[in-house]
PDB file of N, CA and C in Angstrom:
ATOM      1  N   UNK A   1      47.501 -58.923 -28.847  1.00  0.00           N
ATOM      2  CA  UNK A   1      46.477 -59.622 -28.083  1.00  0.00           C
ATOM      3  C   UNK A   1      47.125 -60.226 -26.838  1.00  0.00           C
ATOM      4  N   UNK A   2      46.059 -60.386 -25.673  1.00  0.00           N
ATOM      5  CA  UNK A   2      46.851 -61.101 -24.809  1.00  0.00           C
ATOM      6  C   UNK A   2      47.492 -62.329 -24.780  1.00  0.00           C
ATOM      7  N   UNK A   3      48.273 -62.853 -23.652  1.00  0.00           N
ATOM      8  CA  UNK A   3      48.613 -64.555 -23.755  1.00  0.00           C
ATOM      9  C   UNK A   3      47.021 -64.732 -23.027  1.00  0.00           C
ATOM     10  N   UNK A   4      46.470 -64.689 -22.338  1.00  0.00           N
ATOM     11  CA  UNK A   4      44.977 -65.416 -21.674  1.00  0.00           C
ATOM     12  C   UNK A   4      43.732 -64.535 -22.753  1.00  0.00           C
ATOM     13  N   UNK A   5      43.821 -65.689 -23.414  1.00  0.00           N
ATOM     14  CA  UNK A   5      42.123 -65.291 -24.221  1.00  0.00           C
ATOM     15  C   UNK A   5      41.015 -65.508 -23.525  1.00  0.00           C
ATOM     16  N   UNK A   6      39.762 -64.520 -23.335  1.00  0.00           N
ATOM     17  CA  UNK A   6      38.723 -65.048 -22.105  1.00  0.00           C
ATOM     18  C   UNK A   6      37.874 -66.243 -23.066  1.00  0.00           C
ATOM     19  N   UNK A   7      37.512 -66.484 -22.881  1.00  0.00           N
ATOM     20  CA  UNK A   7      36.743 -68.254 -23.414  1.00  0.00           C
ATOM     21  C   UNK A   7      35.378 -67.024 -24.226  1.00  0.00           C
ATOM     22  N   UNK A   8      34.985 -66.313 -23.824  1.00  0.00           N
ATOM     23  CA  UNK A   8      33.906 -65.167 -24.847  1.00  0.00           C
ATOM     24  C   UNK A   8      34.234 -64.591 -26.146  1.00  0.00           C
ATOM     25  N   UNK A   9      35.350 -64.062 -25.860  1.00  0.00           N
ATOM     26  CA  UNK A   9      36.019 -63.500 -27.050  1.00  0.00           C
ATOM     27  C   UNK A   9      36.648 -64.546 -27.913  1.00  0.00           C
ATOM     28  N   UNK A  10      37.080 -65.652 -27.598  1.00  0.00           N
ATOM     29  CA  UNK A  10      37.632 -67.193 -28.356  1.00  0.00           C
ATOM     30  C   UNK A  10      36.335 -67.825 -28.979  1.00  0.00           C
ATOM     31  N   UNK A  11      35.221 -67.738 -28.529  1.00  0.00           N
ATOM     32  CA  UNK A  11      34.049 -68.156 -28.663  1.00  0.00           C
ATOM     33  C   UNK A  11      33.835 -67.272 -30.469  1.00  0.00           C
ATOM     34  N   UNK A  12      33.365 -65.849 -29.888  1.00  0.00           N
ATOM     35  CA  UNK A  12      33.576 -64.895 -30.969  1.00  0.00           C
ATOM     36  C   UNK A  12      34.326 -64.896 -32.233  1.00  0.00           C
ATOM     37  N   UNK A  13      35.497 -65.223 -31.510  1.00  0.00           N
ATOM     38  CA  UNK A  13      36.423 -65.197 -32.749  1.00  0.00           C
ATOM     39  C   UNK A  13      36.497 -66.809 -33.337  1.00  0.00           C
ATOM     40  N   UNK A  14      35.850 -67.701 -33.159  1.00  0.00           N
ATOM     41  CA  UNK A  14      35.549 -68.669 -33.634  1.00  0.00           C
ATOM     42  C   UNK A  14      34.413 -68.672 -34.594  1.00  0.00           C
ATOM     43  N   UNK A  15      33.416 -68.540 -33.853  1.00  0.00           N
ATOM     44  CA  UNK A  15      32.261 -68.097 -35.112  1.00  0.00           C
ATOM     45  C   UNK A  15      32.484 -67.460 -36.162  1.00  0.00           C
ATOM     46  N   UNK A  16      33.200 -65.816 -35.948  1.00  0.00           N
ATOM     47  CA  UNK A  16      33.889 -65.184 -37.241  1.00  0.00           C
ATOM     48  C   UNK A  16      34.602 -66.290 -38.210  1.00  0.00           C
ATOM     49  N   UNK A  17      35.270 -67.230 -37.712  1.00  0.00           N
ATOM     50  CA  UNK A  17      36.230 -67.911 -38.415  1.00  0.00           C
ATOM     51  C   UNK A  17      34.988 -68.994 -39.171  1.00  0.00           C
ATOM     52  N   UNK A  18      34.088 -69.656 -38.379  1.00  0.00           N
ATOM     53  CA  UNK A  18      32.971 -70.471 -39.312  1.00  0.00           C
ATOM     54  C   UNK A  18      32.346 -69.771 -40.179  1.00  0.00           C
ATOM     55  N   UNK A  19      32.056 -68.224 -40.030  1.00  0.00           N
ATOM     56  CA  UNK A  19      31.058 -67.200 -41.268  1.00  0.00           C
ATOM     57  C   UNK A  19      32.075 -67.366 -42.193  1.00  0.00           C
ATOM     58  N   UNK A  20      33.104 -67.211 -42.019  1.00  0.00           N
ATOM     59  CA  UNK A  20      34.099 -66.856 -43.377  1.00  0.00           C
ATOM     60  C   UNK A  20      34.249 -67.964 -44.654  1.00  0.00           C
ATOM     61  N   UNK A  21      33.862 -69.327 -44.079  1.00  0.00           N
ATOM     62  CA  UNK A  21      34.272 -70.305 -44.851  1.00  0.00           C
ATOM     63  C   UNK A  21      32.910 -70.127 -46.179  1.00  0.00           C
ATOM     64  N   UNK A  22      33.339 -70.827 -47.220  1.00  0.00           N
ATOM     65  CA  UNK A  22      32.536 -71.068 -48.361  1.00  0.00           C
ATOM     66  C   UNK A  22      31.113 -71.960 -47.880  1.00  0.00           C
ATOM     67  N   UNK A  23      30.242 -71.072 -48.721  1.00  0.00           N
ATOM     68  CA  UNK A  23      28.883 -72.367 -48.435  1.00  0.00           C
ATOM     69  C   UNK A  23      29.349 -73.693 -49.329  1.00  0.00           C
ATOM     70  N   UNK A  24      28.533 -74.957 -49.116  1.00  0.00           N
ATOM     71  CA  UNK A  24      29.081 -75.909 -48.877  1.00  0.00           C
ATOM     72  C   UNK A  24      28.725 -76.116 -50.216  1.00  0.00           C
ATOM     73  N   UNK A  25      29.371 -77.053 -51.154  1.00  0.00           N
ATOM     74  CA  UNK A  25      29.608 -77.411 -52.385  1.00  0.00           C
ATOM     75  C   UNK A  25      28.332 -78.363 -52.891  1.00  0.00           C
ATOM     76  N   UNK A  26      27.428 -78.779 -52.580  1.00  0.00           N
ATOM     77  CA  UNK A  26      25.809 -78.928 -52.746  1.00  0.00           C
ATOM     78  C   UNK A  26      25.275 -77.779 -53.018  1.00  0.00           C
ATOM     79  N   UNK A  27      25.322 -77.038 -52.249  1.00  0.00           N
ATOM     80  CA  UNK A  27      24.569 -76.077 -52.564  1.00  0.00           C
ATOM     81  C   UNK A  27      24.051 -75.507 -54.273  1.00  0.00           C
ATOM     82  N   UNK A  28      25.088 -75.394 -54.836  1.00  0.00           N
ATOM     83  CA  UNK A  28      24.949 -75.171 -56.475  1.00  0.00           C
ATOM     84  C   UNK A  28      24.096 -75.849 -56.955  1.00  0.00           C
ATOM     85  N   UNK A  29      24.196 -77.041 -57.021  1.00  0.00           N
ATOM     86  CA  UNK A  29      23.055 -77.786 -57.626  1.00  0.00           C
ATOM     87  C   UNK A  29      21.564 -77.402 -57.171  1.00  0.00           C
ATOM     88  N   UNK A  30      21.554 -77.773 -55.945  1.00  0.00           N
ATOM     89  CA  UNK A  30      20.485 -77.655 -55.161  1.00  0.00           C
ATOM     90  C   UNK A  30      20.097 -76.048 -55.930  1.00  0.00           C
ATOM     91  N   UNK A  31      20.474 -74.995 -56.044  1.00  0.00           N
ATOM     92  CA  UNK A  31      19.730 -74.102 -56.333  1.00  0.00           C
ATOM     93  C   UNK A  31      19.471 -73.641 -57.570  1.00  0.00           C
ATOM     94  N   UNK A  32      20.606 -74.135 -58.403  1.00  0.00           N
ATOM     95  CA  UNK A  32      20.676 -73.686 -60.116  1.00  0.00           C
ATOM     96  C   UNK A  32      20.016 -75.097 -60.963  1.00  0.00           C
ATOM     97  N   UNK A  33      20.325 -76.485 -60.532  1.00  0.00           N
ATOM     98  CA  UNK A  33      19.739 -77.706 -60.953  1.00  0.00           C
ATOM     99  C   UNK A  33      21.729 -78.325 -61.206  1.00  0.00           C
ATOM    100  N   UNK A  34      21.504 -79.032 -61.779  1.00  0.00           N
ATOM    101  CA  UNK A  34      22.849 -79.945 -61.793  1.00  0.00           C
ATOM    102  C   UNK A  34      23.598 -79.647 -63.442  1.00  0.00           C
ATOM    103  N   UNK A  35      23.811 -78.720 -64.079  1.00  0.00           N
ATOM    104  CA  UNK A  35      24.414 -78.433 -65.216  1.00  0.00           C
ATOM    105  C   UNK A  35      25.053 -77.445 -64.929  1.00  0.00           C
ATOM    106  N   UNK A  36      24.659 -76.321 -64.064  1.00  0.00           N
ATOM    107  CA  UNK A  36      24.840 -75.141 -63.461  1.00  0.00           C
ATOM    108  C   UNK A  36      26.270 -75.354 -63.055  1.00  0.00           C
ATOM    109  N   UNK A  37      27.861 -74.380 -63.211  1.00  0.00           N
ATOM    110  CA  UNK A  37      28.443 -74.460 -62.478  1.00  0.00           C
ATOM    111  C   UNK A  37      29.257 -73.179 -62.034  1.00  0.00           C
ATOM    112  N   UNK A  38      28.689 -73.169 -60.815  1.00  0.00           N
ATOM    113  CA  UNK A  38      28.996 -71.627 -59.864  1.00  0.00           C
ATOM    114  C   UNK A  38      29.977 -71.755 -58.905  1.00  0.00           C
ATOM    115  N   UNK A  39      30.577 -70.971 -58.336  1.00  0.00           N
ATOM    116  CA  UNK A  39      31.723 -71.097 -57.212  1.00  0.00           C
ATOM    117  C   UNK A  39      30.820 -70.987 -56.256  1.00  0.00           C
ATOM    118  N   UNK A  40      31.227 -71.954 -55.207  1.00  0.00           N
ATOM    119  CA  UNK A  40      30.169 -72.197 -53.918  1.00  0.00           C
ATOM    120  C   UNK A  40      30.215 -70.461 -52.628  1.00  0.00           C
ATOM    121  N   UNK A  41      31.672 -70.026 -53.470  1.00  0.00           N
ATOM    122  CA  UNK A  41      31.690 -68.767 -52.173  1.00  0.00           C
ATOM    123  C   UNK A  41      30.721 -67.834 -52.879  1.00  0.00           C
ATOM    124  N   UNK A  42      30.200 -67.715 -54.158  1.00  0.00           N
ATOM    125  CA  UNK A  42      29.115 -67.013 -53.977  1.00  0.00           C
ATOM    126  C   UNK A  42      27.510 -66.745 -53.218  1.00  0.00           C
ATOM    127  N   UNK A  43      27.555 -67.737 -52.321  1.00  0.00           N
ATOM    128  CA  UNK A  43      26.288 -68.007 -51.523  1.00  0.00           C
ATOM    129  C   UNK A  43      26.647 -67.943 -50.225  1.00  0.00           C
ATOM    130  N   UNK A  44      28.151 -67.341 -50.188  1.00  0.00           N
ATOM    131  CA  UNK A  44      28.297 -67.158 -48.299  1.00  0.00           C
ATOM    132  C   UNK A  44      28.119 -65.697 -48.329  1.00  0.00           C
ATOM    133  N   UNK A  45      26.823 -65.417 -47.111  1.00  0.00           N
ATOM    134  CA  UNK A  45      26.438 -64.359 -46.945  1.00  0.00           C
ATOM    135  C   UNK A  45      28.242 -62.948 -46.212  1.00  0.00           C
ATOM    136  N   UNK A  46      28.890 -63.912 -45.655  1.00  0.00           N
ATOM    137  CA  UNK A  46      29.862 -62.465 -45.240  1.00  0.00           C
ATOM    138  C   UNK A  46      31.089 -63.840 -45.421  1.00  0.00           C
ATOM    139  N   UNK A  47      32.007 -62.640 -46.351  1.00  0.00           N
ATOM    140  CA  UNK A  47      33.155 -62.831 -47.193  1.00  0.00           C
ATOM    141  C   UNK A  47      33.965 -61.971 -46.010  1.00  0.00           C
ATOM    142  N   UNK A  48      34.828 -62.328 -45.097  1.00  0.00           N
ATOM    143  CA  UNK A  48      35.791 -61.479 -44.546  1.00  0.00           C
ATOM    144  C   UNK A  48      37.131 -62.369 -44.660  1.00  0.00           C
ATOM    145  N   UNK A  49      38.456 -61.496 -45.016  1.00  0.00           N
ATOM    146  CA  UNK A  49      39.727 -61.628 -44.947  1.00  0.00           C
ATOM    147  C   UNK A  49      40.539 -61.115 -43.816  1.00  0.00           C
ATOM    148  N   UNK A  50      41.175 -61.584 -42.853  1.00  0.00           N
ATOM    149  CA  UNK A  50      41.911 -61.101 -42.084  1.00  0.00           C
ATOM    150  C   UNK A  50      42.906 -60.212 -42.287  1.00  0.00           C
ATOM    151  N   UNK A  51      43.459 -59.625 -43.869  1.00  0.00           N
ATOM    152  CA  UNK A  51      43.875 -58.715 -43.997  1.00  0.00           C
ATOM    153  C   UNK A  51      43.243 -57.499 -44.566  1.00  0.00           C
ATOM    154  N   UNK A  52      41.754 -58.102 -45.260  1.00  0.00           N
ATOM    155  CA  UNK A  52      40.809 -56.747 -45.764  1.00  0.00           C
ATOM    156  C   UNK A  52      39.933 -56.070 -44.623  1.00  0.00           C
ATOM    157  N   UNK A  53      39.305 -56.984 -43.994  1.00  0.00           N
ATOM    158  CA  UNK A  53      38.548 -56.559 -43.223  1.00  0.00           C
ATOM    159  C   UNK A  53      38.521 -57.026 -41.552  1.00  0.00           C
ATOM    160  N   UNK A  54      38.704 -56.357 -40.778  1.00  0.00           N
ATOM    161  CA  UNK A  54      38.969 -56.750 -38.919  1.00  0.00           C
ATOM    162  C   UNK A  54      37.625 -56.649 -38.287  1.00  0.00           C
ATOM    163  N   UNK A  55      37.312 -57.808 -37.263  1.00  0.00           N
ATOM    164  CA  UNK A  55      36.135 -57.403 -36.733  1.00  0.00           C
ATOM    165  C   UNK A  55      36.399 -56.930 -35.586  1.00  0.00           C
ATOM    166  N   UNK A  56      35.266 -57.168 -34.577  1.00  0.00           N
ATOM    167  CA  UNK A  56      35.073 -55.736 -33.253  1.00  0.00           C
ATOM    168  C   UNK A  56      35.364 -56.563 -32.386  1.00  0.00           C
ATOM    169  N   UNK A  57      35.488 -58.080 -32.192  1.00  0.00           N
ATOM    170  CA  UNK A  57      36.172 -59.035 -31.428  1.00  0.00           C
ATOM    171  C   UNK A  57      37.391 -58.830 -31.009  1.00  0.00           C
TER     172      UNK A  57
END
């Protein structure tokens, strides 16, 4: 990659980096009731790893 990132593509590759994180740890309750206990990364719609999967950024 270059040393000058254009502020578009940093933009880009920022967002990628917010999709990746786990939905937020409320969430479980909120959808199963409060006995329920699920791993919160099952409710993030896109699971990407920087070594499984590369995006077009």
């Amino acid at each position: 990659m270059a040393r000058f990132i254009h502020i578009s593509r940093k933009l880009r590759l920022a967002k990628k980096g917010r999709q990746r994180k786990w939905a937020p740890f409320w969430t479980v309750p909120k959808i199963y009731g409060p006995g329920r206990r699920i791993h919160p990364g099952r409710h993030t719609a896109i699971k990407r790893n920087w070594r499984r999967t590369k995006t077009k950024a």
